[in-house]
C-alpha atoms as a PDB file:
ATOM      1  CA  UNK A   1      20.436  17.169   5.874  1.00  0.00           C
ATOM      2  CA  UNK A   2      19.050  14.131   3.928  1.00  0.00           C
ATOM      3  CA  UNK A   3      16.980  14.840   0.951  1.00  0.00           C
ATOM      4  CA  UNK A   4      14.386  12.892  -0.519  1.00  0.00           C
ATOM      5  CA  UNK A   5      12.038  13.531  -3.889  1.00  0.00           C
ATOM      6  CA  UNK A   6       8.389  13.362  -2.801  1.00  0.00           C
ATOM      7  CA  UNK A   7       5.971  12.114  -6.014  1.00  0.00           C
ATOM      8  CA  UNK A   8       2.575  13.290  -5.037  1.00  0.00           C
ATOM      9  CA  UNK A   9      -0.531  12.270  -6.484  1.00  0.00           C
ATOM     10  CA  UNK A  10      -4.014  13.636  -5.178  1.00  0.00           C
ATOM     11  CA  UNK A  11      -5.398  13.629  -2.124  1.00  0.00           C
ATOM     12  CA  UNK A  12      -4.249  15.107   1.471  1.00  0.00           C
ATOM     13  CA  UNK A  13      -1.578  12.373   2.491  1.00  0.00           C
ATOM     14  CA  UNK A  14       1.168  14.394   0.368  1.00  0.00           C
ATOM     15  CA  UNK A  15       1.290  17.367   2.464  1.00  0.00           C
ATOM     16  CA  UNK A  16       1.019  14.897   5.598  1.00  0.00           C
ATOM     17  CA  UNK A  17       4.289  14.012   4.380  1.00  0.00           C
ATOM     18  CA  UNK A  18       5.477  17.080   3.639  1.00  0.00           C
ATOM     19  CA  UNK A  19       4.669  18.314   7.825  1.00  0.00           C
ATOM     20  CA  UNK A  20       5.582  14.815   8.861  1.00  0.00           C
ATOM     21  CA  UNK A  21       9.289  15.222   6.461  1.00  0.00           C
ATOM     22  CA  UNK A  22       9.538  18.812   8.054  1.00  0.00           C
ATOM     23  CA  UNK A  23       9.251  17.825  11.546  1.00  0.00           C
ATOM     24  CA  UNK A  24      12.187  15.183  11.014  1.00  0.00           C
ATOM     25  CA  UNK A  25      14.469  17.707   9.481  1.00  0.00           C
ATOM     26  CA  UNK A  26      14.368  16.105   6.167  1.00  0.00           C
ATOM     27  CA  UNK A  27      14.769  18.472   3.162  1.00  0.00           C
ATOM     28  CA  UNK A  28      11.772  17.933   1.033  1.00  0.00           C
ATOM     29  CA  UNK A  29      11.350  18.119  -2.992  1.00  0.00           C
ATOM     30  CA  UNK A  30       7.909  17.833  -4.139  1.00  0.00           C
ATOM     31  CA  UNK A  31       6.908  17.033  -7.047  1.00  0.00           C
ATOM     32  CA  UNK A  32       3.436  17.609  -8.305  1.00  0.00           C
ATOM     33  CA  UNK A  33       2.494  14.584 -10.671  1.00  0.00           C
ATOM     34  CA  UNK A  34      -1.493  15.409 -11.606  1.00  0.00           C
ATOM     35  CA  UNK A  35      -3.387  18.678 -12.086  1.00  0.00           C
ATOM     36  CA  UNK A  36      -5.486  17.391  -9.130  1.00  0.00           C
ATOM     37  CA  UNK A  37      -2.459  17.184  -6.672  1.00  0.00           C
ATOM     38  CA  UNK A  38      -3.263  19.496  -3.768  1.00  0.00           C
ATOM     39  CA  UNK A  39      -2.492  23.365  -4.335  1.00  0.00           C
ATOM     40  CA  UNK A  40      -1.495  23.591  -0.913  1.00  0.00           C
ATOM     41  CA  UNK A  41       1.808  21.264  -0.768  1.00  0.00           C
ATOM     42  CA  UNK A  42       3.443  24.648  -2.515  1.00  0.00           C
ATOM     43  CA  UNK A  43       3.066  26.408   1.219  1.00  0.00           C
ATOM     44  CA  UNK A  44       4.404  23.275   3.089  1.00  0.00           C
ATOM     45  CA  UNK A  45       6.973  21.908   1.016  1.00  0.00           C
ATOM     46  CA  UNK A  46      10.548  23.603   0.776  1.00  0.00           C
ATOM     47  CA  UNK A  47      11.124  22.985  -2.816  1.00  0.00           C
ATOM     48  CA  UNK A  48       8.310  21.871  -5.017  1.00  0.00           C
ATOM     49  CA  UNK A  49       7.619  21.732  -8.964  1.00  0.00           C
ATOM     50  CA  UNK A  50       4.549  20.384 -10.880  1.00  0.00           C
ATOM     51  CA  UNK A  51       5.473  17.926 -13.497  1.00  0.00           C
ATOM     52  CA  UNK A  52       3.454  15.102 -15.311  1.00  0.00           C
ATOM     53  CA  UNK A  53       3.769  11.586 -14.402  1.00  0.00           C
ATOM     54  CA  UNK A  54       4.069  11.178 -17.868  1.00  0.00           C
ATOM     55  CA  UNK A  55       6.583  12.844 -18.616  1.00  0.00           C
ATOM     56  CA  UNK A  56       9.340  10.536 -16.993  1.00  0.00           C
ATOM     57  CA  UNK A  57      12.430  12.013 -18.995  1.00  0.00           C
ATOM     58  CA  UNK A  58      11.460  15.207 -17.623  1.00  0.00           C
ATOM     59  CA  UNK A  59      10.717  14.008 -13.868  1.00  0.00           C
ATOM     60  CA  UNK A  60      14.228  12.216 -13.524  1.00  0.00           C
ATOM     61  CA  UNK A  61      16.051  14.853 -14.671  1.00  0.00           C
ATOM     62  CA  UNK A  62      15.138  16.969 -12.272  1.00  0.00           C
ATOM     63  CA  UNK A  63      15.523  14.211  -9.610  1.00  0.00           C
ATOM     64  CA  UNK A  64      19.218  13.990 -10.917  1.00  0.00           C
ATOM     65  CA  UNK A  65      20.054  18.019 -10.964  1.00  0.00           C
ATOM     66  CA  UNK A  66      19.006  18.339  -7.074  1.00  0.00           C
ATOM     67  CA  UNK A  67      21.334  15.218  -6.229  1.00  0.00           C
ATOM     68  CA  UNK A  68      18.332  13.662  -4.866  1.00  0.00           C
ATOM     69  CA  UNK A  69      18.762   9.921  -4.883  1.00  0.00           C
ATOM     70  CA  UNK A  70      15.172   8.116  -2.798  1.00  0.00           C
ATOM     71  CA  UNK A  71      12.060   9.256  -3.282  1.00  0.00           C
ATOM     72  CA  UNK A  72       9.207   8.213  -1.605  1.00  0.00           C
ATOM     73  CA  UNK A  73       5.405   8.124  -3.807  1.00  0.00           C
ATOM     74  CA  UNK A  74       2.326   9.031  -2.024  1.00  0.00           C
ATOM     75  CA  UNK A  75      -0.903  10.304  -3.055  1.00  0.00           C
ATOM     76  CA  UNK A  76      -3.864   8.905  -5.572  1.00  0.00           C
ATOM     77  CA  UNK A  77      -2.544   7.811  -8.952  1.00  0.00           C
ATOM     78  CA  UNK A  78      -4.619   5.561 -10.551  1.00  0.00           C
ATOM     79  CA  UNK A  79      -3.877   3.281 -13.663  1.00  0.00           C
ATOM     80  CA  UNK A  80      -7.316   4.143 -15.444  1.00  0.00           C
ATOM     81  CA  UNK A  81      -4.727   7.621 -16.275  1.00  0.00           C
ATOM     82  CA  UNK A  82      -3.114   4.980 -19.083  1.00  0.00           C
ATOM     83  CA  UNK A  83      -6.651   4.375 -20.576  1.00  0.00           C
ATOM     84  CA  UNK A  84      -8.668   7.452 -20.454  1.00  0.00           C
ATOM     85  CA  UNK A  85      -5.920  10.237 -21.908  1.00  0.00           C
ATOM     86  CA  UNK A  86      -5.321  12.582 -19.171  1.00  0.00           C
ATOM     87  CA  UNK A  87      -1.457  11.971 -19.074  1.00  0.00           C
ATOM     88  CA  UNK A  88      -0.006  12.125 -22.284  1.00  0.00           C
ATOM     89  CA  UNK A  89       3.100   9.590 -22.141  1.00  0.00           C
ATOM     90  CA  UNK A  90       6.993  10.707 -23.118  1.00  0.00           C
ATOM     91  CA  UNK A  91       8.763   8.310 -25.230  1.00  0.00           C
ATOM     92  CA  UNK A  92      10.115   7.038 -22.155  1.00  0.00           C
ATOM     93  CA  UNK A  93       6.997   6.317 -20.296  1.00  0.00           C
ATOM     94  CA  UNK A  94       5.378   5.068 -23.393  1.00  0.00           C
ATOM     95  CA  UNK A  95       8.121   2.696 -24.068  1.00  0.00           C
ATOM     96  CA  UNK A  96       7.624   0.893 -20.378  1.00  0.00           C
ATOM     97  CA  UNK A  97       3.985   0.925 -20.615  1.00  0.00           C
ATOM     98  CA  UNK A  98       4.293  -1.012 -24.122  1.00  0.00           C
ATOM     99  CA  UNK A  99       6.850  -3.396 -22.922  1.00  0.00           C
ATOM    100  CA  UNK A 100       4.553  -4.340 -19.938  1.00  0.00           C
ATOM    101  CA  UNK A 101       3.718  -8.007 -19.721  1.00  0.00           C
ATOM    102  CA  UNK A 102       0.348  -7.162 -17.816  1.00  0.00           C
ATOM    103  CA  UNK A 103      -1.089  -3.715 -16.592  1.00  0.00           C
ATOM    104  CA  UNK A 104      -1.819  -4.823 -12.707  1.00  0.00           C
ATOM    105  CA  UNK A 105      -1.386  -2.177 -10.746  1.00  0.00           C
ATOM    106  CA  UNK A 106       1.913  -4.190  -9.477  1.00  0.00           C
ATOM    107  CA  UNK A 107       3.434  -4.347 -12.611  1.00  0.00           C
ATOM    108  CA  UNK A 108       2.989  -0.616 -13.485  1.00  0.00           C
ATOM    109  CA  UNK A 109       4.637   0.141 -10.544  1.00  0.00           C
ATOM    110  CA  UNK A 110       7.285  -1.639 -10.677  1.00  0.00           C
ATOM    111  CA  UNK A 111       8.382  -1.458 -13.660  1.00  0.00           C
ATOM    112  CA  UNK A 112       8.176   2.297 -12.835  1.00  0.00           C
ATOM    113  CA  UNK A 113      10.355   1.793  -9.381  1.00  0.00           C
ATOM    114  CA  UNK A 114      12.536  -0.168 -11.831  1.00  0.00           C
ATOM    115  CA  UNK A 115      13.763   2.976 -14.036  1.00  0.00           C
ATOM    116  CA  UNK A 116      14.118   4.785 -11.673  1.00  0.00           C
ATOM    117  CA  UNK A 117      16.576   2.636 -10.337  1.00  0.00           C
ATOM    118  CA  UNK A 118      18.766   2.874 -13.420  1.00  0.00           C
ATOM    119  CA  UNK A 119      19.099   6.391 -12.675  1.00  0.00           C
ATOM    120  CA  UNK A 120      20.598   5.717  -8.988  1.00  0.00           C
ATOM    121  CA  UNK A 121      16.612   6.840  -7.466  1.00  0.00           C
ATOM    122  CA  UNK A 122      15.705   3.906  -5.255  1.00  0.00           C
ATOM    123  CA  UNK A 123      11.719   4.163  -3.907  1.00  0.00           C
ATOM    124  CA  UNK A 124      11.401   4.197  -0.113  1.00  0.00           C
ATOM    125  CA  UNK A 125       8.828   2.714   1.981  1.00  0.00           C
ATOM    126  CA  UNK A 126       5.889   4.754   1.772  1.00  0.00           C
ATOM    127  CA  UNK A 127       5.052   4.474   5.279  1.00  0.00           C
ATOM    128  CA  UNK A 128       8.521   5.360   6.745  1.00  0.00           C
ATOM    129  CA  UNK A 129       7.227   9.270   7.406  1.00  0.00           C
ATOM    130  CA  UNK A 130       3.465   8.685   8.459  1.00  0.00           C
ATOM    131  CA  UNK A 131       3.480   5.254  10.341  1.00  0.00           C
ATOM    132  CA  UNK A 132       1.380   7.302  12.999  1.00  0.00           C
ATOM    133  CA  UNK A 133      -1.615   7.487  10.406  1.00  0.00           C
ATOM    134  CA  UNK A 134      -1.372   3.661  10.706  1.00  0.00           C
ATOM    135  CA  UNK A 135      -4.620   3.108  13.146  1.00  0.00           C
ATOM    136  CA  UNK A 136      -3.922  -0.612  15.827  1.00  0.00           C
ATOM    137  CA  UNK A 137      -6.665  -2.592  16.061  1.00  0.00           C
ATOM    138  CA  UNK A 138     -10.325  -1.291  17.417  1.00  0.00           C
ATOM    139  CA  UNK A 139     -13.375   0.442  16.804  1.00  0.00           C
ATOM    140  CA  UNK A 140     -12.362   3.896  15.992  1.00  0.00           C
ATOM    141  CA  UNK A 141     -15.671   5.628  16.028  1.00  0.00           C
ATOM    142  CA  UNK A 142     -19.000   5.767  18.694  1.00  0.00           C
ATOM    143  CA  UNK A 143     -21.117   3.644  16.807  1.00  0.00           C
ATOM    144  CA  UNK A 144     -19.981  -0.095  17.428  1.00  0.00           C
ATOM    145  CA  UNK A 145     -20.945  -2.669  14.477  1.00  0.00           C
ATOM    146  CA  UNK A 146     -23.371  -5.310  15.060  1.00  0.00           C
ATOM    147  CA  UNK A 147     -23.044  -8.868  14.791  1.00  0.00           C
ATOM    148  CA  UNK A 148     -24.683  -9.190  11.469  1.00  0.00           C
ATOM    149  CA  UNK A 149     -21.832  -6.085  10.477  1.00  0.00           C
ATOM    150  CA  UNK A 150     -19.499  -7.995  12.278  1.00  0.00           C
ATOM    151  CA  UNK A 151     -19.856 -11.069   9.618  1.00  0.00           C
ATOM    152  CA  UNK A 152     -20.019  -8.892   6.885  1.00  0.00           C
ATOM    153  CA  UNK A 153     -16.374  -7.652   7.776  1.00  0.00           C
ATOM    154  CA  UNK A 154     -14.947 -10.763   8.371  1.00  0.00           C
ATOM    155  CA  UNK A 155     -16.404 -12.090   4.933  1.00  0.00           C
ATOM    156  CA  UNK A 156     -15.020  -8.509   3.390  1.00  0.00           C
ATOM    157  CA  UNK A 157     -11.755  -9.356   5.119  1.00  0.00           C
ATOM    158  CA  UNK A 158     -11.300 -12.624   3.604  1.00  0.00           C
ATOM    159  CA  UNK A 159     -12.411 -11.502  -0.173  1.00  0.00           C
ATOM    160  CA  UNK A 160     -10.383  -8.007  -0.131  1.00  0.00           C
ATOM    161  CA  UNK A 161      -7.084 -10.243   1.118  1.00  0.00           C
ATOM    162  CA  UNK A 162      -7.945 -12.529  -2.228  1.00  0.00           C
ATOM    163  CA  UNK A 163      -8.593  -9.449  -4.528  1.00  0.00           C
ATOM    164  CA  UNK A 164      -5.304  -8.616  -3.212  1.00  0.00           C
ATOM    165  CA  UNK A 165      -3.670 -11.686  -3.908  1.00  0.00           C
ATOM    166  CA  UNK A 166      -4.606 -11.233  -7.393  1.00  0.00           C
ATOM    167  CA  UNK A 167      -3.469  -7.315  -7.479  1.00  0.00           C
ATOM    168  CA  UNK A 168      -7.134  -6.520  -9.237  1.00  0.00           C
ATOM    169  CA  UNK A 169      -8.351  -4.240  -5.984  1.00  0.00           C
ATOM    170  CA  UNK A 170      -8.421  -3.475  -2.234  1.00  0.00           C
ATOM    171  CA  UNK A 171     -11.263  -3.022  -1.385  1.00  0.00           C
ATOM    172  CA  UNK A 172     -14.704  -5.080  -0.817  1.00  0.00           C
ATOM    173  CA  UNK A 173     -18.230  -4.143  -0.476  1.00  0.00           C
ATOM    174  CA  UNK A 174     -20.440  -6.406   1.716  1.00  0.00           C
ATOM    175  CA  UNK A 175     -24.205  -6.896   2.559  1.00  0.00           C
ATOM    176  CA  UNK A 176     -25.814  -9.750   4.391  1.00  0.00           C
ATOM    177  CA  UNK A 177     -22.636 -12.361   3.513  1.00  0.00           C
ATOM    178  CA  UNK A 178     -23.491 -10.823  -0.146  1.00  0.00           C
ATOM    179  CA  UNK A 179     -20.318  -9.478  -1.894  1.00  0.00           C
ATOM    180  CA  UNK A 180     -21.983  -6.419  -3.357  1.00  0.00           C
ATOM    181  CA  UNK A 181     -18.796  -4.954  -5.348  1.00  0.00           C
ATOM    182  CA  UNK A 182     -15.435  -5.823  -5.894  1.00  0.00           C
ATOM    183  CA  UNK A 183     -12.872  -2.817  -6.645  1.00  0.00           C
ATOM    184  CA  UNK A 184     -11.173  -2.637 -10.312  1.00  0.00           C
ATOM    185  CA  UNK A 185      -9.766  -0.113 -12.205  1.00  0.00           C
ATOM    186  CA  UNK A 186     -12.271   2.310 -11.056  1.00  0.00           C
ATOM    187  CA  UNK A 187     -10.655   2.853  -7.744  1.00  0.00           C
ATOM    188  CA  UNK A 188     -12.285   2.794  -4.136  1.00  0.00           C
ATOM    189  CA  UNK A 189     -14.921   5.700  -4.079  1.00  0.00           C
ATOM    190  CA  UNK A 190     -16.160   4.339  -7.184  1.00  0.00           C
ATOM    191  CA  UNK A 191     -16.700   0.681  -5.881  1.00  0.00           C
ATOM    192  CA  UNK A 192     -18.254   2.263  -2.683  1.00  0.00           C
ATOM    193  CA  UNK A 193     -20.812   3.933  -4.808  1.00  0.00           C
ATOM    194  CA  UNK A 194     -21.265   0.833  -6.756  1.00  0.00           C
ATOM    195  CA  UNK A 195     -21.344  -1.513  -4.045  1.00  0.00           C
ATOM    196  CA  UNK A 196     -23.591   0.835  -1.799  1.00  0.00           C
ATOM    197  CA  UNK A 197     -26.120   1.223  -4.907  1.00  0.00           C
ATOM    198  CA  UNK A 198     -26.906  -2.392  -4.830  1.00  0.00           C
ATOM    199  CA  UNK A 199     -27.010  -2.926  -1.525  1.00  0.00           C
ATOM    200  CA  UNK A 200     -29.678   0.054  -0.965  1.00  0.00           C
ATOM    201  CA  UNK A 201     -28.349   0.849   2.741  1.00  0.00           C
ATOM    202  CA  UNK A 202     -26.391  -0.439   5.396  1.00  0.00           C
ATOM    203  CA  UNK A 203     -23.579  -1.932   3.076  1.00  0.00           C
ATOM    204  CA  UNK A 204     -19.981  -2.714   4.818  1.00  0.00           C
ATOM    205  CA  UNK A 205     -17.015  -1.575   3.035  1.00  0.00           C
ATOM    206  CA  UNK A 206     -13.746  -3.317   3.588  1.00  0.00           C
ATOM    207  CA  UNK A 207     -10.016  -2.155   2.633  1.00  0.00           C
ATOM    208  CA  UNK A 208      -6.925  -4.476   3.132  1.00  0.00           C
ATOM    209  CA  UNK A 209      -3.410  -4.638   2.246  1.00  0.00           C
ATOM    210  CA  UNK A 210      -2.293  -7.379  -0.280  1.00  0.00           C
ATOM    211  CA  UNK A 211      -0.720 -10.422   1.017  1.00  0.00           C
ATOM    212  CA  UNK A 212       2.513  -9.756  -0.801  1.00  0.00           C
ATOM    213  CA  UNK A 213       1.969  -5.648   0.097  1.00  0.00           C
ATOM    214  CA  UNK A 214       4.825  -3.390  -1.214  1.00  0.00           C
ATOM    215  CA  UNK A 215       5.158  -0.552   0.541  1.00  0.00           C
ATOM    216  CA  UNK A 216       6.738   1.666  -1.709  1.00  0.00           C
ATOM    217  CA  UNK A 217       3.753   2.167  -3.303  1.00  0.00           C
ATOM    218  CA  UNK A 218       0.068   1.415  -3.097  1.00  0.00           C
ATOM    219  CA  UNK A 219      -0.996   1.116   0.529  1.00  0.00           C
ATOM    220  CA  UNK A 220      -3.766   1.155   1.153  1.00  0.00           C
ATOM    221  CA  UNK A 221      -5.288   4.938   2.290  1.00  0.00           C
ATOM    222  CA  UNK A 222      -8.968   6.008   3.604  1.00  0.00           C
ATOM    223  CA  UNK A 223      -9.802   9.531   4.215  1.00  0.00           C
ATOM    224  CA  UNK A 224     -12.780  11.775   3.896  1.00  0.00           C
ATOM    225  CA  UNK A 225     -13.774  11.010   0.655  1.00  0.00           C
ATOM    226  CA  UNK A 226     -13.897   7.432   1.576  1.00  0.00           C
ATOM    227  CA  UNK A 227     -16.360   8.557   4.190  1.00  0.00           C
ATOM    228  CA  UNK A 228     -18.422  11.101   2.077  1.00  0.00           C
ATOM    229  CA  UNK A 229     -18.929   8.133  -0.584  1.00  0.00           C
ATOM    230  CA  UNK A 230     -20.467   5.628   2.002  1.00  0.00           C
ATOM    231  CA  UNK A 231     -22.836   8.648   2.591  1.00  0.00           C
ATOM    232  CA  UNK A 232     -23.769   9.392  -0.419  1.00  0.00           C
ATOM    233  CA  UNK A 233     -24.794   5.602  -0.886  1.00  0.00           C
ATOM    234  CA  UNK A 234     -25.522   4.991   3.210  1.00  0.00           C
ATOM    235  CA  UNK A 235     -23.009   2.165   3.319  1.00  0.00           C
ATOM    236  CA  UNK A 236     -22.795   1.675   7.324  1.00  0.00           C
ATOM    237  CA  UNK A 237     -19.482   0.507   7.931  1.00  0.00           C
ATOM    238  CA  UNK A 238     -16.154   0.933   6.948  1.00  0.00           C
ATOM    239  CA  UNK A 239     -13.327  -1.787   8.090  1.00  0.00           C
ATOM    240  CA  UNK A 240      -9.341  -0.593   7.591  1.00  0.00           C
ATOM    241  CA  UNK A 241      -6.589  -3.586   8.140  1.00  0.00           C
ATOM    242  CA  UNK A 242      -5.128  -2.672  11.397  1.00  0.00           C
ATOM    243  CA  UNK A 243      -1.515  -1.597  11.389  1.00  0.00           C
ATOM    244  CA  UNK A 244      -1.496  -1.845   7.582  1.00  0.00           C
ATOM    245  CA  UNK A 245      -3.846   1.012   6.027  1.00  0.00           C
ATOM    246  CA  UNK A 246      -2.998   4.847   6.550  1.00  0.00           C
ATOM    247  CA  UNK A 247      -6.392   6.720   7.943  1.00  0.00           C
ATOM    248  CA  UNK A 248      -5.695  10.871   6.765  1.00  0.00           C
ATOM    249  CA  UNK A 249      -7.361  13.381   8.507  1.00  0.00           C
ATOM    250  CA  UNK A 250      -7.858  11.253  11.448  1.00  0.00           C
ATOM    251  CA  UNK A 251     -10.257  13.863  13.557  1.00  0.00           C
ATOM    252  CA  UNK A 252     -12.387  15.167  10.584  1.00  0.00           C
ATOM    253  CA  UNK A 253     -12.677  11.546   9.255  1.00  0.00           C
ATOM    254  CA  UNK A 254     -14.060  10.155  12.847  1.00  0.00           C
ATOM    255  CA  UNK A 255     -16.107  13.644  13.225  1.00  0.00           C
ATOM    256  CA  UNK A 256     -18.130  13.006   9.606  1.00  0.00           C
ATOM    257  CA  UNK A 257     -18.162   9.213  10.327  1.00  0.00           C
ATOM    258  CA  UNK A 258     -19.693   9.890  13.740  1.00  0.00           C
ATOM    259  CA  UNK A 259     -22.146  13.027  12.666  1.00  0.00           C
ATOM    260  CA  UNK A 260     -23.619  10.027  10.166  1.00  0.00           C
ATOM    261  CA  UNK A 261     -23.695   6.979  12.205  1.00  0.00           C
ATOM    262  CA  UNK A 262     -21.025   4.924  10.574  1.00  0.00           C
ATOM    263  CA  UNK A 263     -18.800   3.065  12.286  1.00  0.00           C
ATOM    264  CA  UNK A 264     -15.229   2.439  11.713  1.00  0.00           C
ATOM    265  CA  UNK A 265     -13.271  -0.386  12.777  1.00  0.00           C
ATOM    266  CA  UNK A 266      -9.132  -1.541  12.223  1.00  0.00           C
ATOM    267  CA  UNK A 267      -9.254  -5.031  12.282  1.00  0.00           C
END
């Protein structure tokens, strides 16, 4: 049976990992790496411990004593952890963090995928498990966009994909050909709520991959707390890259989406 080290952040895509992993008879360790990683991945994994993502010493040595040798990252873990002082860095993790040239979400990341590679753990495709959460091109909900909406995604499209290119953010928010917010270091939700403030109402939200996307980490993920931010700030529309952004929750997302009029749309 293969095994593979699962290094969960928050959210719900870890434990549709953990179902997806179970289903294909893969033998699942899984780590917890925040306080905020999902309590319930303890009932659906087979083998699970918490440990820090800090605390990198700690985390490859227990990689190393199962024998497990690819490990696959999923779940929210987002760089402002390095500036704010909720992870509390090993010598290890502090030493790769110094030697950093930049701290773009790319180069954390890889320089992370990088020790682990001197340790004989190579980082697998994020997507290999969960390529069914990948939505194909369409409108996914009842309400269709308008033309004006329409625009606004296309112009979204085109300044996300750019963002991208420059590995600042993902994610776009659009009113009226207006670029209303442009995600950071703050993270999606938080550029939804920023975006939709200035905009008032009917704002269009638009998440991409990057150009040069890696999938062994970062791709880019909407779920219901995507959804319950663009109602909190009544942002109207939500547009996913087609083939190339994982939608979690798939029914309850399209359920709140539709019980609120927004449409979303995989383009």
């Amino acid at each position: 049976m293969e095994k593979i080290g699962l290094l969960a952040g928050a959210g719900h895509l870890p434990i549709e990992c953990a179902r997806a992993a179970k289903d294909l008879n893969i033998d699942l360790y899984a780590i917890a790496l925040l306080a905020e990683t999902e309590e319930a991945l303890k009932e659906v994994a087979p083998h699970y411990a918490a440990i820090s993502i800090g605390q990198l010493d700690r985390l490859i040595a227990y990689l190393k004593e199962n024998d497990i040798k690819k490990v696959t990252m999923i779940g929210k873990v987002t760089k402002e952890l390095l500036f704010n002082g909720k992870v509390q860095p090993d010598a290890r993790m502090l030493g790769i963090i110094m030697n950093l040239p930049d701290r773009s979400d790319d180069t954390i990341m890889l320089a992370f995928v990088k020790e682990l590679a001197k340790e004989g753990i190579a980082a697998a495709d994020q997507t290999a498990l969960i390529k069914a959460l990948m939505p194909a091109k369409g409108v996914l909900t009842k309400r269709k966009p308008t033309d004006s909406e329409r625009a606004d995604m296309e112009l979204g499209y085109k300044m996300a994909k750019e963002l991208g290119r420059l590995d600042v953010g993902q994610t776009v928010v659009v009113k009226d050909l207006a670029v209303m917010a442009l995600e950071a270091i703050e993270g999606t939700d938080a550029c939804i709520k920023r975006g939709g403030a200035l905009a008032k109402d009917g704002a269009t939200v638009v998440k991409v991959a990057k150009p040069a996307q890696d999938n062994r980490f970062d791709v880019p993920t909407v779920g219901e707390e995507t959804i319950r931010s663009m109602i909190e700030v009544g942002a109207a529309v939500l547009a996913i890259e087609a083939g190339a952004t994982l939608l979690v929750d798939r029914e309850k997302v399209l359920a709140l989406a539709d019980n609120n009029g927004i449409t979303i749309a995989a383009i």
